[in-house]
N, C-alpha and C. Protein backbone atom coordinates (compact mmCIF):
# COMPACT_ATOMS: atom_id res chain seq x y z
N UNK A 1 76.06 115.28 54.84
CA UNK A 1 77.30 114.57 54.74
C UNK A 1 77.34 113.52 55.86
N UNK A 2 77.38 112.20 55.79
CA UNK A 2 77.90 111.41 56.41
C UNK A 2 79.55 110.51 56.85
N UNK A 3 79.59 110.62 57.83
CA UNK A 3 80.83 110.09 58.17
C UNK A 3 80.88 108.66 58.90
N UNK A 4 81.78 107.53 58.30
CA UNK A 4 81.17 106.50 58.91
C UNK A 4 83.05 106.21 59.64
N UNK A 5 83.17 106.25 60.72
CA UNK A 5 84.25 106.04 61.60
C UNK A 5 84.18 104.54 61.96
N UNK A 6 85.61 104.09 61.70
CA UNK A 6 85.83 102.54 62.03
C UNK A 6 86.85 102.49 63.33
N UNK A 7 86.64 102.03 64.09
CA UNK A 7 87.50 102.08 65.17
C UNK A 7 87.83 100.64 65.37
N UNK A 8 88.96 100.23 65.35
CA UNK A 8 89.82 98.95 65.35
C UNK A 8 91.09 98.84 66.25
N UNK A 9 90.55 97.97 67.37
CA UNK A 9 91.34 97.41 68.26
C UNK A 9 92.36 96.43 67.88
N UNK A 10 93.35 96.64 68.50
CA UNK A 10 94.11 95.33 68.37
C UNK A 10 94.46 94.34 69.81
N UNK A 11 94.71 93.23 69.66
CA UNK A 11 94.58 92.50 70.87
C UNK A 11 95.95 93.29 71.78
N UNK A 12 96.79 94.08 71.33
CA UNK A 12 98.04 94.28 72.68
C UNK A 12 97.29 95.80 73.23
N UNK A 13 96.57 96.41 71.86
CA UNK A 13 95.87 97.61 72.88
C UNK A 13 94.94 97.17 73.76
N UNK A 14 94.38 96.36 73.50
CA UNK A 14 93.16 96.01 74.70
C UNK A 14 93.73 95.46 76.28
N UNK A 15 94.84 94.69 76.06
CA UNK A 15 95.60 94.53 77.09
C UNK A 15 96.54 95.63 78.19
N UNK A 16 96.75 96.54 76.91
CA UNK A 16 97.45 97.73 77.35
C UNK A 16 96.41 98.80 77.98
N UNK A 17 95.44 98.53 77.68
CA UNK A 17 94.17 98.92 78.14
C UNK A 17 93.50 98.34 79.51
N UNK A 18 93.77 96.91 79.56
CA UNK A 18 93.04 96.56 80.57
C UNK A 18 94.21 96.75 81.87
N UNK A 19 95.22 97.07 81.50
CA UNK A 19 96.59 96.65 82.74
C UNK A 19 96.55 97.91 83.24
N UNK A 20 95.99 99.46 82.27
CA UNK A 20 95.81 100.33 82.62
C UNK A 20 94.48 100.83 83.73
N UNK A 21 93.57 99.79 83.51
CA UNK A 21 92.53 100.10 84.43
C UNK A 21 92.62 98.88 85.74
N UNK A 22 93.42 98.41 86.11
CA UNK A 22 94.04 97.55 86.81
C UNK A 22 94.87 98.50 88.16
N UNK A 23 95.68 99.02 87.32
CA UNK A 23 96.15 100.20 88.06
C UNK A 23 95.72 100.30 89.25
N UNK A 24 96.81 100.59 90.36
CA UNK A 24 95.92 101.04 91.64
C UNK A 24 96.06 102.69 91.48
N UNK A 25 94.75 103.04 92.16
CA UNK A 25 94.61 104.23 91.87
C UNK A 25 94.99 105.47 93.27
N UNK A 26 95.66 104.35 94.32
CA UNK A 26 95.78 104.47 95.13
C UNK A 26 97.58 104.50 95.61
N UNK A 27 97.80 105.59 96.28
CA UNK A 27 99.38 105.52 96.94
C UNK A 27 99.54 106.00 97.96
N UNK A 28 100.44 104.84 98.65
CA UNK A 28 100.57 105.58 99.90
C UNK A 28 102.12 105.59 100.36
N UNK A 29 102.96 107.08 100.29
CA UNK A 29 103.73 107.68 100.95
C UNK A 29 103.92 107.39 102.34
N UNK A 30 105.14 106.15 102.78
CA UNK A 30 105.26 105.92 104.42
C UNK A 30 106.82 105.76 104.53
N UNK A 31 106.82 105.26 105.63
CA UNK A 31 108.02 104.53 105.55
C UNK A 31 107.96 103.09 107.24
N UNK A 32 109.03 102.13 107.15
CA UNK A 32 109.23 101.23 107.48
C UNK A 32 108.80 101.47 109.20
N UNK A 33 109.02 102.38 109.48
CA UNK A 33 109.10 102.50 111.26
C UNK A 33 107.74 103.31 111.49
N UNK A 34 107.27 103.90 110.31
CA UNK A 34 105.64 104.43 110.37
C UNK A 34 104.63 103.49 111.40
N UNK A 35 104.02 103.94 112.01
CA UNK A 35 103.18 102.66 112.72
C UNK A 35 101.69 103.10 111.71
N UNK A 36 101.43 104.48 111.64
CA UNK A 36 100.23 104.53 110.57
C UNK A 36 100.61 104.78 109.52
N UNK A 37 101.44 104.26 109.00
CA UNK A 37 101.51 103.90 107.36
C UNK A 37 101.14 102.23 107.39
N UNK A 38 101.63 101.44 108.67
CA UNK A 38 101.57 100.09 108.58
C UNK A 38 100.04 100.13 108.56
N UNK A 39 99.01 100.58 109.07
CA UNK A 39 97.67 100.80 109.77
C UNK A 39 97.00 101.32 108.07
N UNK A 40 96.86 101.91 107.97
CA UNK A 40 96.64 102.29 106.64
C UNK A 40 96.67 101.15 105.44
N UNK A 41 97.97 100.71 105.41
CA UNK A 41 98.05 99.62 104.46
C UNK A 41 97.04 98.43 104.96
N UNK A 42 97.33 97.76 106.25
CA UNK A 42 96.36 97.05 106.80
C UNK A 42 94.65 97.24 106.46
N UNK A 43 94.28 98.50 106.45
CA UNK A 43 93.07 98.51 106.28
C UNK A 43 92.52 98.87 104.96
N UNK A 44 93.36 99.03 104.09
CA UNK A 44 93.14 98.89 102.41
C UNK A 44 92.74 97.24 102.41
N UNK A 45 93.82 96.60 102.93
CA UNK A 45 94.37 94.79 102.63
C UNK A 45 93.15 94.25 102.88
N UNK A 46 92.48 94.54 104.20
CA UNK A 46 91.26 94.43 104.62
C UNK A 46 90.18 94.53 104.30
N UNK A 47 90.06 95.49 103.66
CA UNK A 47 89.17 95.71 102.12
C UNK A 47 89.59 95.46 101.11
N UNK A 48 90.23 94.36 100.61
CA UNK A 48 90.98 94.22 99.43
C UNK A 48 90.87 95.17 98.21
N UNK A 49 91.33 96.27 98.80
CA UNK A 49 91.82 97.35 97.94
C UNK A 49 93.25 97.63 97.49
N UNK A 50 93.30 97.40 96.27
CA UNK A 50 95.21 97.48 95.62
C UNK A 50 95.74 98.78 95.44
N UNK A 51 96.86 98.92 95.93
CA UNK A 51 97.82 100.34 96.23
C UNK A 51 99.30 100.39 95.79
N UNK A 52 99.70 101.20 95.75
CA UNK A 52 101.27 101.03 95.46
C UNK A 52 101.81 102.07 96.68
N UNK A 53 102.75 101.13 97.33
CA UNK A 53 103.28 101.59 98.08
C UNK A 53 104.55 102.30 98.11
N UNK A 54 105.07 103.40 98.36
CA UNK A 54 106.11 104.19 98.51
C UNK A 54 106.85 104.56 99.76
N UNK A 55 108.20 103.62 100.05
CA UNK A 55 109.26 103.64 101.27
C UNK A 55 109.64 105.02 101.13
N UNK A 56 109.47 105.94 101.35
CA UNK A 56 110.28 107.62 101.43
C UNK A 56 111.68 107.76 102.24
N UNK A 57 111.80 106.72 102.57
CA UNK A 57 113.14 106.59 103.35
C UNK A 57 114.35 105.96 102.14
N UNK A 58 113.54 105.16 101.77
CA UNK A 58 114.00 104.47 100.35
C UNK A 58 114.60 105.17 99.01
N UNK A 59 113.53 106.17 98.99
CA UNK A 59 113.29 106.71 97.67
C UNK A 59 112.82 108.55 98.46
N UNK A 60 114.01 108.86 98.71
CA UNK A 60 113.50 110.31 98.95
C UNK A 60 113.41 111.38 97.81
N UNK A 61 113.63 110.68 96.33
CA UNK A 61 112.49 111.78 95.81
C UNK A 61 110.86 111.38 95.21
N UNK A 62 110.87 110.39 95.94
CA UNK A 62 109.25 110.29 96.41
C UNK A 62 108.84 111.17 97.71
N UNK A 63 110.08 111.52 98.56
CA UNK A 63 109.45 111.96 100.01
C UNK A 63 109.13 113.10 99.60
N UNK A 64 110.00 113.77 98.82
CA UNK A 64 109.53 115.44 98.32
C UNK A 64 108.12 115.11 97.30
N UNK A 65 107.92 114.35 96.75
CA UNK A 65 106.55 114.36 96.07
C UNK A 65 105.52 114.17 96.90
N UNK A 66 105.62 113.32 97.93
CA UNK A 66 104.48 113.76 98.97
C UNK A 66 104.64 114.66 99.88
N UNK A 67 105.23 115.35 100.00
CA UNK A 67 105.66 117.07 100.62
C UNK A 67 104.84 117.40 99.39
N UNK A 68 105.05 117.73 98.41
CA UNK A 68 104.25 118.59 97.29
C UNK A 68 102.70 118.57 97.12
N UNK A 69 102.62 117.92 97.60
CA UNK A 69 101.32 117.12 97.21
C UNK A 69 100.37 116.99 97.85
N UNK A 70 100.84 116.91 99.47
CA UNK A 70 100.02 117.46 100.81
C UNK A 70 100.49 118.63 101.83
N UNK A 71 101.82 119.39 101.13
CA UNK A 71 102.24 120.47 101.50
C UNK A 71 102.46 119.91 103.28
N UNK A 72 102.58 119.30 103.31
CA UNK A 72 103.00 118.80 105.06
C UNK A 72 104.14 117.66 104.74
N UNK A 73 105.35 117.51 105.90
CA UNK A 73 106.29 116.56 105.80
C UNK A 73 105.97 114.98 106.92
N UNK A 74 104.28 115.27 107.05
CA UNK A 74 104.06 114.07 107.83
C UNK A 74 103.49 112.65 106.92
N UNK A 75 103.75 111.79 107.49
CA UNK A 75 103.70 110.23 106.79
C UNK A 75 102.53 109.47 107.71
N UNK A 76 101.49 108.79 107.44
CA UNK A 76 101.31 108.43 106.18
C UNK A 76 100.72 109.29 105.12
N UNK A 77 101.20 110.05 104.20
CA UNK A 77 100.54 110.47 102.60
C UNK A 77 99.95 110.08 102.05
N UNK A 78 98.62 109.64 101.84
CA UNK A 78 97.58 108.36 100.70
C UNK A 78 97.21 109.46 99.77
N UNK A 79 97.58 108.90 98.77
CA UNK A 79 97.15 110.13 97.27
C UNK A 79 95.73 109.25 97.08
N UNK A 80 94.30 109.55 97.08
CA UNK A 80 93.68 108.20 96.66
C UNK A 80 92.38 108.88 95.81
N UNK A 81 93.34 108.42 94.48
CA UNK A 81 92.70 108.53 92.87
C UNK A 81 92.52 110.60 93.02
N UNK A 82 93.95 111.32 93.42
CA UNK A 82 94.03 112.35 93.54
C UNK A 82 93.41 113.10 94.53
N UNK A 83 92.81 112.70 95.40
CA UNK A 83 92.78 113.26 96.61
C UNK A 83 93.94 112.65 97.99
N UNK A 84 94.16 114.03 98.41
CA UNK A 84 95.37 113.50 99.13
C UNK A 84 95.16 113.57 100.83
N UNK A 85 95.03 112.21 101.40
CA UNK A 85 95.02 112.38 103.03
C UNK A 85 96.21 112.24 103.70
N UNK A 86 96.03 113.20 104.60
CA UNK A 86 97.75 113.29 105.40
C UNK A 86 97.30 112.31 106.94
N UNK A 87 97.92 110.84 107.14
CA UNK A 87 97.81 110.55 108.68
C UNK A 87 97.03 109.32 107.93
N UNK A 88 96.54 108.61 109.31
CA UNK A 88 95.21 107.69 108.85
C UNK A 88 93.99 108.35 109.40
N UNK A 89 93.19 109.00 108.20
CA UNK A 89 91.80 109.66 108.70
C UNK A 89 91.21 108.03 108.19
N UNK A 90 90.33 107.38 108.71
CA UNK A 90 89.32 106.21 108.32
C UNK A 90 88.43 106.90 107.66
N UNK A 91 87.46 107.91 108.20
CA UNK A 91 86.23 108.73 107.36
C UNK A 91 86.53 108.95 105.94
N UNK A 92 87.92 109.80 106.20
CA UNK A 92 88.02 110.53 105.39
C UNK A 92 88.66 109.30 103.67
N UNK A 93 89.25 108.03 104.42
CA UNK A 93 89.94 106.92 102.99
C UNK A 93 88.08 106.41 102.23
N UNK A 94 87.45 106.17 103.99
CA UNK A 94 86.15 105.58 103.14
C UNK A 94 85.19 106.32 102.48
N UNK A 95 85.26 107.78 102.58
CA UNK A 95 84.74 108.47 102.08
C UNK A 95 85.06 108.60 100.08
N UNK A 96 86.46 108.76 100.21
CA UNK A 96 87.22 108.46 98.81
C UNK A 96 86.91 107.32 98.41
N UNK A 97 87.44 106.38 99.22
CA UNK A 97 86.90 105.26 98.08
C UNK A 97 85.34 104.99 97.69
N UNK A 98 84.40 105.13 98.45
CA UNK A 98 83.41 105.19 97.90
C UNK A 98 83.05 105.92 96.49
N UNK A 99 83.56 107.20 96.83
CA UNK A 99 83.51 108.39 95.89
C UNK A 99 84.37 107.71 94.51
N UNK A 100 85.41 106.75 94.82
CA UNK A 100 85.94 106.59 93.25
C UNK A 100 85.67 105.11 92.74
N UNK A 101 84.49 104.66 93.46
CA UNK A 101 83.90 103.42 93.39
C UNK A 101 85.44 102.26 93.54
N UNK A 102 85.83 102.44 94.57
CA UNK A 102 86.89 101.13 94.89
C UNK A 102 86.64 99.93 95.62
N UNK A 103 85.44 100.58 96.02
CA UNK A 103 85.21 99.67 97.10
C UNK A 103 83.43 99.42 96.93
């Protein structure tokens, strides 16, 4: 028995597709008076690596999602592509991004 499968794109899925791999895969949990949340962001920018950033002062039920998430209430939180660093470890961001080819 043969099966012959047609798979057909349309031009808004491919877009909806590409905006999806666009995505930063990267977040970082800070807030405004953070000095290493500022440090952190800086050294993504520096590697022109794209992130979405989260004010927890702003939006405190983001602050409880990075409480959940690194089980600690310290800032900066970088979720990066599901691994989660608490602080600015350098080893430990370039280690990830390597690992999720970002860089």
């Amino acid at each position: 028995m043969i099966y012959i499968t047609q798979v057909v794109f349309t031009l808004q899925s491919i877009v909806i597709l590409l905006e999806h791999m666009s995505d930063p895969k990267i977040t970082i949990y800070g807030a405004a008076w953070c000095a290493y949340c500022h440090v952190a962001m800086r050294y993504l920018d520096d590697k022109g690596v794209s992130y979405t950033y989260i004010d927890v002062d702003k939006d405190p039920k983001s602050g409880l999602e990075a409480v959940e998430k690194s089980g600690q209430r310290g800032i900066p939180v970088i979720d990066l592509a599901g691994d989660i660093i608490v602080g600015f470890d350098r080893p430990r961001i370039d280690v990830g991004l390597r690992a999720h080819h970002l860089v």
